[in-house]
Protein backbone atom coordinates (compact mmCIF):
# COMPACT_ATOMS: atom_id res chain seq x y z
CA UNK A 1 0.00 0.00 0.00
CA UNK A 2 1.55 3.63 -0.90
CA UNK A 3 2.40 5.93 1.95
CA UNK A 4 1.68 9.69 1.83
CA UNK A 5 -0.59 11.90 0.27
CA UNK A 6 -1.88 11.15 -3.22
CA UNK A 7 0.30 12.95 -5.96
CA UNK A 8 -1.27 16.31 -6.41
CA UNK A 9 0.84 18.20 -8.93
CA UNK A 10 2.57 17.74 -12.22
CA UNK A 11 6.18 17.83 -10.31
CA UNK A 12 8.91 15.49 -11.27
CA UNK A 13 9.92 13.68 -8.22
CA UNK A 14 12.51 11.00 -7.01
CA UNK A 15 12.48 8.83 -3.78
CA UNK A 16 15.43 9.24 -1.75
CA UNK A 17 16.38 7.26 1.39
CA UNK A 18 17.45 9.65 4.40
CA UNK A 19 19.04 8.70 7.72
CA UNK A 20 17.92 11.42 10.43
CA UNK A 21 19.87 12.10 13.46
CA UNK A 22 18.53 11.72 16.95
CA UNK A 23 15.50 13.60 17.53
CA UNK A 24 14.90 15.17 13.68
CA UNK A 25 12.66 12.91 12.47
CA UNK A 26 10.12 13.51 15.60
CA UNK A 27 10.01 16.76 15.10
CA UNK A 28 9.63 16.95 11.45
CA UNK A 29 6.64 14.44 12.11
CA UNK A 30 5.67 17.34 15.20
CA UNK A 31 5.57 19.81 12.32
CA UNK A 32 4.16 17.91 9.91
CA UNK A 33 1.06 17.16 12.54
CA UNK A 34 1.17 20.83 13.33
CA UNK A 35 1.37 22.25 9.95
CA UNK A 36 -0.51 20.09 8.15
CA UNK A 37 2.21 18.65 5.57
CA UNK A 38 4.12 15.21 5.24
CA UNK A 39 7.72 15.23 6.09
CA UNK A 40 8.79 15.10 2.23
CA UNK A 41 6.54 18.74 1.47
CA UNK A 42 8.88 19.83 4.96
CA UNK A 43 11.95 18.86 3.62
CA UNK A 44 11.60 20.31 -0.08
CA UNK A 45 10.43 23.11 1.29
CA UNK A 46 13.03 23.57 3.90
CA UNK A 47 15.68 22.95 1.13
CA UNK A 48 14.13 25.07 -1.04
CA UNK A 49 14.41 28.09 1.44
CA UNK A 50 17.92 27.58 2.21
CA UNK A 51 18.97 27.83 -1.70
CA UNK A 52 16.38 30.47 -1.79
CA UNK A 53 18.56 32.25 0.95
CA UNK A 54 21.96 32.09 -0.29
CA UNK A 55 20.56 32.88 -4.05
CA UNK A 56 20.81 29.32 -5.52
CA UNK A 57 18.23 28.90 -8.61
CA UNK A 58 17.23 25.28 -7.16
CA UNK A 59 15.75 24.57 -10.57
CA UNK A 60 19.26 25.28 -12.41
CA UNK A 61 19.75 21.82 -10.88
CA UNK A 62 17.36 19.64 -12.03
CA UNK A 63 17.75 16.79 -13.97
CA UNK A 64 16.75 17.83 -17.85
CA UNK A 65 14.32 15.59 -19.70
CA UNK A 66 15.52 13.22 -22.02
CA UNK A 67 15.43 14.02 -25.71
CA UNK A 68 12.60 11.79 -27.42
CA UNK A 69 14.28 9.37 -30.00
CA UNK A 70 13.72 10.41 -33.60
CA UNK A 71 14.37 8.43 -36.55
């Protein structure tokens, strides 16, 4: 059975295993209770924010689509 919310956007996404440290993942599931979000909407956006803050274009690293074979 699938965890998490149902897919609701278009977004390109990729699982990724994470090890947490001692006391992260309980709060990120905290927030997640508080706020209303899953842990992997917290973490993208948290990510996104930091990039955000130093001036990183997050999307400048994103995989690019493959080119569709032509013959």
């Amino acid at each position: 059975m699938p965890r998490g919310r149902a897919k609701s956007t278009g977004r390109t996404v990729k699982p990724a295993g994470v090890t947490f440290e001692t006391g992260v993942l309980e709060y990120l599931e905290h927030l997640g209770e508080r706020e209303d979000r899953s842990r992997s909407w917290l973490i993208n956006r948290m990510v996104k924010e930091h990039a955000q803050k130093f001036g990183i274009d997050i999307k400048s690293f994103a995989s690019k689509p493959a080119n569709p074979i032509t013959e």
